[in-house]
PDB file of N, CA and C in Angstrom:
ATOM      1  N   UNK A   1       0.829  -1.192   0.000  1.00  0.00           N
ATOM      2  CA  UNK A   1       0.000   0.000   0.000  1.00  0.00           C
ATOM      3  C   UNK A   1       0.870   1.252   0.000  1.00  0.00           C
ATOM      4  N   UNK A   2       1.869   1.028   0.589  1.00  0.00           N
ATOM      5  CA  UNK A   2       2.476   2.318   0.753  1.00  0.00           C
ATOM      6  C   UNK A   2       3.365   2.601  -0.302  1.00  0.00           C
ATOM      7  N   UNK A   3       3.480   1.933  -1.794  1.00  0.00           N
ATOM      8  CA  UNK A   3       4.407   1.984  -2.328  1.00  0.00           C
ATOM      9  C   UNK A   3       3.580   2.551  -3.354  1.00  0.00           C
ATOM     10  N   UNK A   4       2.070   1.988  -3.571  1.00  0.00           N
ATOM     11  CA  UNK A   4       0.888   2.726  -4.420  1.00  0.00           C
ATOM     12  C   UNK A   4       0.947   3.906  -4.110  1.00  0.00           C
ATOM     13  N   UNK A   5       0.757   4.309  -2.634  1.00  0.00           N
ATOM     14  CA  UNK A   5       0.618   6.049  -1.924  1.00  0.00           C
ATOM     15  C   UNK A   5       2.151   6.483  -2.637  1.00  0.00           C
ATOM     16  N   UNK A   6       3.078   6.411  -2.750  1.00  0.00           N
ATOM     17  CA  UNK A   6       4.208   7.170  -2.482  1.00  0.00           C
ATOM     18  C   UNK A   6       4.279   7.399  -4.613  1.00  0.00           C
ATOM     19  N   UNK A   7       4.019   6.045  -5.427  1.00  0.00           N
ATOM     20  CA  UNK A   7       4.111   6.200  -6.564  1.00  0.00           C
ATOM     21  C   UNK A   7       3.065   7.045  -7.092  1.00  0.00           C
ATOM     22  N   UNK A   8       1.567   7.104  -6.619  1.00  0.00           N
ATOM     23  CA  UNK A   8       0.357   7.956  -7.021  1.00  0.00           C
ATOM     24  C   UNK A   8       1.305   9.285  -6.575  1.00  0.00           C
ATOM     25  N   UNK A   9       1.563   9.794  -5.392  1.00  0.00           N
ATOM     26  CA  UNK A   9       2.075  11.353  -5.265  1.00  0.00           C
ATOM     27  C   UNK A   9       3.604  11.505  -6.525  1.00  0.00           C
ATOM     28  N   UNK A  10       4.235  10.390  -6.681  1.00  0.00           N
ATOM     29  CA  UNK A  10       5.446  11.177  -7.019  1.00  0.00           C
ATOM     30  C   UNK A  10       5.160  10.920  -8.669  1.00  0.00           C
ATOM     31  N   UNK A  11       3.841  10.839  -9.351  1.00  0.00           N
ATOM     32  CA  UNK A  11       3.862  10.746 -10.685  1.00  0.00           C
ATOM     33  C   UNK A  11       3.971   9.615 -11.428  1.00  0.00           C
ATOM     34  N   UNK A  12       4.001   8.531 -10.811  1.00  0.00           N
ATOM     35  CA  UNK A  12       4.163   7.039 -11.338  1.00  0.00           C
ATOM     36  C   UNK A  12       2.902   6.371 -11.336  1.00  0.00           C
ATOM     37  N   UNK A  13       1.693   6.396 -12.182  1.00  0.00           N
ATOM     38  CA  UNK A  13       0.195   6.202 -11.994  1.00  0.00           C
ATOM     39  C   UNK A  13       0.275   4.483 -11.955  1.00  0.00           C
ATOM     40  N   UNK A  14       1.520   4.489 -12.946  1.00  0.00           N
ATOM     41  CA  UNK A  14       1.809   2.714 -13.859  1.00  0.00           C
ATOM     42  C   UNK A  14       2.233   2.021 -12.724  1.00  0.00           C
ATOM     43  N   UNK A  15       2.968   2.424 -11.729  1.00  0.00           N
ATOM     44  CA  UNK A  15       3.373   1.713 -10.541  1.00  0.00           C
ATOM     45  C   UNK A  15       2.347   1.564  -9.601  1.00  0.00           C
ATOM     46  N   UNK A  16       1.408   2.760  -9.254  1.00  0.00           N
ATOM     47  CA  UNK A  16       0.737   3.006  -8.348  1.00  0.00           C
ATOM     48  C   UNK A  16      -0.620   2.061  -8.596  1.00  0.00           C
ATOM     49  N   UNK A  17      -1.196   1.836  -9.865  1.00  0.00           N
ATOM     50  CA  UNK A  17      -2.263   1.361  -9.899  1.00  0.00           C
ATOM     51  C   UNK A  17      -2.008  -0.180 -10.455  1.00  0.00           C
ATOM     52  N   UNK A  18      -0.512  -0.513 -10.282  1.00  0.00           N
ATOM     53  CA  UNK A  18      -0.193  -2.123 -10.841  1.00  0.00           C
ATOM     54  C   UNK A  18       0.058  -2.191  -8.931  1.00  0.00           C
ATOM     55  N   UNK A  19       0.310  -1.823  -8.611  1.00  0.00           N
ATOM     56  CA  UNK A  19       0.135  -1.809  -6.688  1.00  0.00           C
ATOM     57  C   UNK A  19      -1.028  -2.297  -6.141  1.00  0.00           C
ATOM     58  N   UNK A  20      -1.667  -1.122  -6.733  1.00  0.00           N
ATOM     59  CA  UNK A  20      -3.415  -1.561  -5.849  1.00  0.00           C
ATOM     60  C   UNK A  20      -3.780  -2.567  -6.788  1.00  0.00           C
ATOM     61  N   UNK A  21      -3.374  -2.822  -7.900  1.00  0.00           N
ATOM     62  CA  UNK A  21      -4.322  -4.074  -8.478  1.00  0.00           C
ATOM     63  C   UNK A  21      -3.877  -5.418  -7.729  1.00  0.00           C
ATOM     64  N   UNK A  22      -2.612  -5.459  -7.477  1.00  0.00           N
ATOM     65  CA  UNK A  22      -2.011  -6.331  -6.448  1.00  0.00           C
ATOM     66  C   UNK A  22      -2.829  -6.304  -4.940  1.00  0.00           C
ATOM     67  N   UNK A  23      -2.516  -5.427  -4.531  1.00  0.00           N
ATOM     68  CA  UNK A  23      -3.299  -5.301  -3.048  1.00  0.00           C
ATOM     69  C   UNK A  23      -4.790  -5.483  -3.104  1.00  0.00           C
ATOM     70  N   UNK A  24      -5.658  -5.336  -3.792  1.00  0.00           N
ATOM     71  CA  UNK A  24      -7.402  -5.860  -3.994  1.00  0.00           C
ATOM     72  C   UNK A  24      -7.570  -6.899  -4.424  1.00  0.00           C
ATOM     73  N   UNK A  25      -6.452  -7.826  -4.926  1.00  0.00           N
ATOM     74  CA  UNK A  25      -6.530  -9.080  -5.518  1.00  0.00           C
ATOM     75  C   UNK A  25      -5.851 -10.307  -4.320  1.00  0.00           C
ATOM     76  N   UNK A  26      -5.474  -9.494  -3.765  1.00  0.00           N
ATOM     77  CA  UNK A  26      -5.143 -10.595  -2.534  1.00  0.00           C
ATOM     78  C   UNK A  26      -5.256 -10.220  -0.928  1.00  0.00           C
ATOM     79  N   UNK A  27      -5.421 -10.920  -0.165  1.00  0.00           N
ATOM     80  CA  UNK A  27      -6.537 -10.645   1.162  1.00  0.00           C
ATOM     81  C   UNK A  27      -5.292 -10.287   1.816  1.00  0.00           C
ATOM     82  N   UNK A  28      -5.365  -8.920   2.179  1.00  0.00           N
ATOM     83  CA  UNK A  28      -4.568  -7.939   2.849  1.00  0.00           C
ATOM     84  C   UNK A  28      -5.398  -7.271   3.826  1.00  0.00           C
ATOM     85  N   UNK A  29      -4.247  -6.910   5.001  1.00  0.00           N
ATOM     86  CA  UNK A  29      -4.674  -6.353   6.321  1.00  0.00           C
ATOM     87  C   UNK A  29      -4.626  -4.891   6.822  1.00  0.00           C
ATOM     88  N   UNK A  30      -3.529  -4.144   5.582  1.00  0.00           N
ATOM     89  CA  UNK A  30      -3.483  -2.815   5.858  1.00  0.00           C
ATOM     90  C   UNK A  30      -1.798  -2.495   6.367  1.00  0.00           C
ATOM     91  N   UNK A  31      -1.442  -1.605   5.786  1.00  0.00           N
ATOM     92  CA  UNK A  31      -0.128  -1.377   6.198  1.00  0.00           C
ATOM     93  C   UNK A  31       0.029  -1.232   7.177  1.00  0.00           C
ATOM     94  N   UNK A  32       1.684  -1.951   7.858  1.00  0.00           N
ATOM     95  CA  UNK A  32       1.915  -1.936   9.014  1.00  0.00           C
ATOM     96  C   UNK A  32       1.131  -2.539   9.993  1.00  0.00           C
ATOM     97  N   UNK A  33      -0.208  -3.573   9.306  1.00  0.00           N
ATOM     98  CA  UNK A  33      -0.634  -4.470  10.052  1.00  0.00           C
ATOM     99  C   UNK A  33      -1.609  -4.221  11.121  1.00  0.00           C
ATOM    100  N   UNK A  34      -2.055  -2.795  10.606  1.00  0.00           N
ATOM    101  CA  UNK A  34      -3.465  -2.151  11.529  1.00  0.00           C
ATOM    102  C   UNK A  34      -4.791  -2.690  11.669  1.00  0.00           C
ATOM    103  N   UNK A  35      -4.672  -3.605  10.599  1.00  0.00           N
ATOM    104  CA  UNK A  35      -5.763  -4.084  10.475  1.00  0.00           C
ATOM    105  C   UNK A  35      -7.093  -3.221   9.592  1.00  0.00           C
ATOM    106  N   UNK A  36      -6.642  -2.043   8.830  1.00  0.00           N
ATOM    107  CA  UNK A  36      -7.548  -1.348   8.503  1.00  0.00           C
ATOM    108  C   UNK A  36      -7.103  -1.640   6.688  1.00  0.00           C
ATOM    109  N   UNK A  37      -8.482  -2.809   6.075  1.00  0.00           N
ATOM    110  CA  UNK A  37      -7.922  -3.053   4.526  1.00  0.00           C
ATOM    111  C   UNK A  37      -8.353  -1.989   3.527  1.00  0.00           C
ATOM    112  N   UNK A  38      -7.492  -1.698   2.382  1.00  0.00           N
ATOM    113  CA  UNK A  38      -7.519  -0.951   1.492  1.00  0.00           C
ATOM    114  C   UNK A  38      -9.070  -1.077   0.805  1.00  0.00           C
ATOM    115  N   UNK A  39     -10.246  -0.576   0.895  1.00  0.00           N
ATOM    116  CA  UNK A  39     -11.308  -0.434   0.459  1.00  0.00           C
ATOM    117  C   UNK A  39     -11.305   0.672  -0.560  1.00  0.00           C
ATOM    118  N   UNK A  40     -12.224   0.387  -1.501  1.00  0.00           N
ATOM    119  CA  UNK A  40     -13.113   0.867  -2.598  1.00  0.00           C
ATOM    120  C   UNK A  40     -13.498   2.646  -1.790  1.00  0.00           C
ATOM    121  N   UNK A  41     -13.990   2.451  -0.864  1.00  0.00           N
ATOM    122  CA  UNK A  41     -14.233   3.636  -0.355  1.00  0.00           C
ATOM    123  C   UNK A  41     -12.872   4.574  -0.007  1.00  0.00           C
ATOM    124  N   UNK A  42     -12.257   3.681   0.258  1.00  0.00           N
ATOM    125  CA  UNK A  42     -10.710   4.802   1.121  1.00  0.00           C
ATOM    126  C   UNK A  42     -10.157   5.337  -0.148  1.00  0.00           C
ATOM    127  N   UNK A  43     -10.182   4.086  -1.276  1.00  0.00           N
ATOM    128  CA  UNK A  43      -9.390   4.680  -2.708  1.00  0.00           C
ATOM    129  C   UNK A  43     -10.306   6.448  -2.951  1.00  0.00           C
ATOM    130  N   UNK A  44     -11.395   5.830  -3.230  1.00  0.00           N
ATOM    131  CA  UNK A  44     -11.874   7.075  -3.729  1.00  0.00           C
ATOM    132  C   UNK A  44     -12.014   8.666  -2.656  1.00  0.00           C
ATOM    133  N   UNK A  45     -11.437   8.208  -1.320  1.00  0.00           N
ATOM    134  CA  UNK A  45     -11.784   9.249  -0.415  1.00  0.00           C
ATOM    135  C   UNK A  45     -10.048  10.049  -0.119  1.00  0.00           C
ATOM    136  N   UNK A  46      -9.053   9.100  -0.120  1.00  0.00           N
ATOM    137  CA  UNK A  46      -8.135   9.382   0.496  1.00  0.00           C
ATOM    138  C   UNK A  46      -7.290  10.405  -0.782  1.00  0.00           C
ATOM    139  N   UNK A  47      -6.500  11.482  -0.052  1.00  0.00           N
ATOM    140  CA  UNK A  47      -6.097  12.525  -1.218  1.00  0.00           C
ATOM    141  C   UNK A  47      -4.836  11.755  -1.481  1.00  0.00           C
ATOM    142  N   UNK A  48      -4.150  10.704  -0.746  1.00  0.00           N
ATOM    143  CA  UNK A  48      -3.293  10.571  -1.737  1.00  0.00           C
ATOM    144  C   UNK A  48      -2.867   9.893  -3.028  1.00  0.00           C
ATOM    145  N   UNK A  49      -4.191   9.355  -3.072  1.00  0.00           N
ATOM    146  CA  UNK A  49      -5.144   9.120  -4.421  1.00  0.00           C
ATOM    147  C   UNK A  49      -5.182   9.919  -5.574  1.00  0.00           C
ATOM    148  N   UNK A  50      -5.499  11.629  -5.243  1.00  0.00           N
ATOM    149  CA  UNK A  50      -6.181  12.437  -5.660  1.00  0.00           C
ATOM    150  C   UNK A  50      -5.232  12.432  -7.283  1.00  0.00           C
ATOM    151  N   UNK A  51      -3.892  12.148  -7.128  1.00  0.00           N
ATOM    152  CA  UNK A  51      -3.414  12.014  -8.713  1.00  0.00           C
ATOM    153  C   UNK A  51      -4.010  11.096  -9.831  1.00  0.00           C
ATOM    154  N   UNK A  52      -4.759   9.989  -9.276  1.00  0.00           N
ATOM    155  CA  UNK A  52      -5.017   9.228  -9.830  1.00  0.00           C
ATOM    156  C   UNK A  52      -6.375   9.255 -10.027  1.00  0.00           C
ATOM    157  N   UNK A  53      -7.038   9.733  -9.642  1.00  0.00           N
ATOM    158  CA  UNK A  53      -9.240  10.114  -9.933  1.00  0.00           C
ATOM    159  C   UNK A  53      -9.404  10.056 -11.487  1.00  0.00           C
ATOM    160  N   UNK A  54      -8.382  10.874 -11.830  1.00  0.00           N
ATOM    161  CA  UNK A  54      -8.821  10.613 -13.656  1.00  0.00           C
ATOM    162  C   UNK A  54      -8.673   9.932 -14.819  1.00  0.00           C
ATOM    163  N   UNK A  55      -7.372   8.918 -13.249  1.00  0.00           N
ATOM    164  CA  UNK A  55      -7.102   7.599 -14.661  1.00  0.00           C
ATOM    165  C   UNK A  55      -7.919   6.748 -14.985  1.00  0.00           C
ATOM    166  N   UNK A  56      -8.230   6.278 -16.113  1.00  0.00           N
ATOM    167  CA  UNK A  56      -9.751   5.431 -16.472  1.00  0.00           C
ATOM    168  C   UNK A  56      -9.253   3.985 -15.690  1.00  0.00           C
ATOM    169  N   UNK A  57      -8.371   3.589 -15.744  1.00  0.00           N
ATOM    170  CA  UNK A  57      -7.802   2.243 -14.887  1.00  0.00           C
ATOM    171  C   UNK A  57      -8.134   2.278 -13.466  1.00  0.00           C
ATOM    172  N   UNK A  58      -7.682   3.329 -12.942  1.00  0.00           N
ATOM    173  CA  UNK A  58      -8.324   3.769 -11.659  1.00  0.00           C
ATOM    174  C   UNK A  58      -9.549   3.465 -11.377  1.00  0.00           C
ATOM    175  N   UNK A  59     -10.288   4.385 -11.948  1.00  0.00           N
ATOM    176  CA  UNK A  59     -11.928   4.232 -12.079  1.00  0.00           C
ATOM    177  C   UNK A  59     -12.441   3.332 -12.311  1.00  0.00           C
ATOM    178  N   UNK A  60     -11.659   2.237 -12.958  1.00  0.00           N
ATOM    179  CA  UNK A  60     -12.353   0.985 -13.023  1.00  0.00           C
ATOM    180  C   UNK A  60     -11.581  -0.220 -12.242  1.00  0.00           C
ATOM    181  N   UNK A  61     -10.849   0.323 -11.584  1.00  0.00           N
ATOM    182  CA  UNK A  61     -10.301  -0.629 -10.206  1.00  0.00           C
ATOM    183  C   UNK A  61     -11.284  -0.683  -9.027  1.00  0.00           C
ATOM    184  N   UNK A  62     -11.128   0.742  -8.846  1.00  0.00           N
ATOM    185  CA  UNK A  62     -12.455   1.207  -7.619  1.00  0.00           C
ATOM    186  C   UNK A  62     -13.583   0.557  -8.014  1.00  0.00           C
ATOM    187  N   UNK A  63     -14.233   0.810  -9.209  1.00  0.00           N
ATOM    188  CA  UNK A  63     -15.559   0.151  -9.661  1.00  0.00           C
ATOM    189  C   UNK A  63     -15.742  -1.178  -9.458  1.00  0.00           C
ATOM    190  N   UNK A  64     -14.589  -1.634 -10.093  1.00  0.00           N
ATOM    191  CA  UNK A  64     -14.433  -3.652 -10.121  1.00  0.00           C
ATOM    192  C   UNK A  64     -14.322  -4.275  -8.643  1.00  0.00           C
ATOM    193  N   UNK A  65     -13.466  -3.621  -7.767  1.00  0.00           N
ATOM    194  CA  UNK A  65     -13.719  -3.556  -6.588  1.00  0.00           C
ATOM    195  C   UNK A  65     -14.819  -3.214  -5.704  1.00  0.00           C
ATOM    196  N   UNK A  66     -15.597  -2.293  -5.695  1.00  0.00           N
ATOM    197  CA  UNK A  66     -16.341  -2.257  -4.788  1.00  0.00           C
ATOM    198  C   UNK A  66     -17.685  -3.059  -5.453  1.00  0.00           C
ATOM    199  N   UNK A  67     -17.729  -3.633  -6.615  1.00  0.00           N
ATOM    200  CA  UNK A  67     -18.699  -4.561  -6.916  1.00  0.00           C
ATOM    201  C   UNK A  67     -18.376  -6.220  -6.640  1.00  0.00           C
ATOM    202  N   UNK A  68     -17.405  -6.193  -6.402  1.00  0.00           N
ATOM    203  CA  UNK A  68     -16.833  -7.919  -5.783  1.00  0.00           C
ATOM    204  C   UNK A  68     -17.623  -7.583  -4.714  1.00  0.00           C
ATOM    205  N   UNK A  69     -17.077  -6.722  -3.784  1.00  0.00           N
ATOM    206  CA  UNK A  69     -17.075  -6.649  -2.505  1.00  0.00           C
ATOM    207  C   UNK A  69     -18.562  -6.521  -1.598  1.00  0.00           C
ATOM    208  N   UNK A  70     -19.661  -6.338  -2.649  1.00  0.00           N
ATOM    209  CA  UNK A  70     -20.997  -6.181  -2.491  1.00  0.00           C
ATOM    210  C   UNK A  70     -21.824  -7.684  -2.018  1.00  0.00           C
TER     211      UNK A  70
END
């Protein structure tokens, strides 16, 4: 997760969203083991996201995701 956050801010969308496609595809607990998992909702809420809202891959990660998850 934290390597998606750090590649979405520093301009790397290709790293950042081959990250989260990794992290929603396999049953993860949340960085550093908080226990709080990367949801459909946090993608679309959290700003350090906010580089990535307009990539169509994006938009259809979040989408594909929060419709499994229903």
């Amino acid at each position: 997760e934290i390597l998606a956050r750090v590649a979405a801010r520093m301009g790397d969308p290709d790293r950042a969203i081959a990250a989260l496609h990794k992290l929603l595809s396999t049953p993860y607990s949340g960085a550093f083991g908080f226990g709080v998992p990367l949801t459909p909702a946090l993608l679309r809420l959290d700003p350090m996201f906010d580089p990535l809202r307009n990539d169509p891959r994006f938009q259809k990660l979040v989408a594909s995701t929060a419709l499994k998850r229903r």
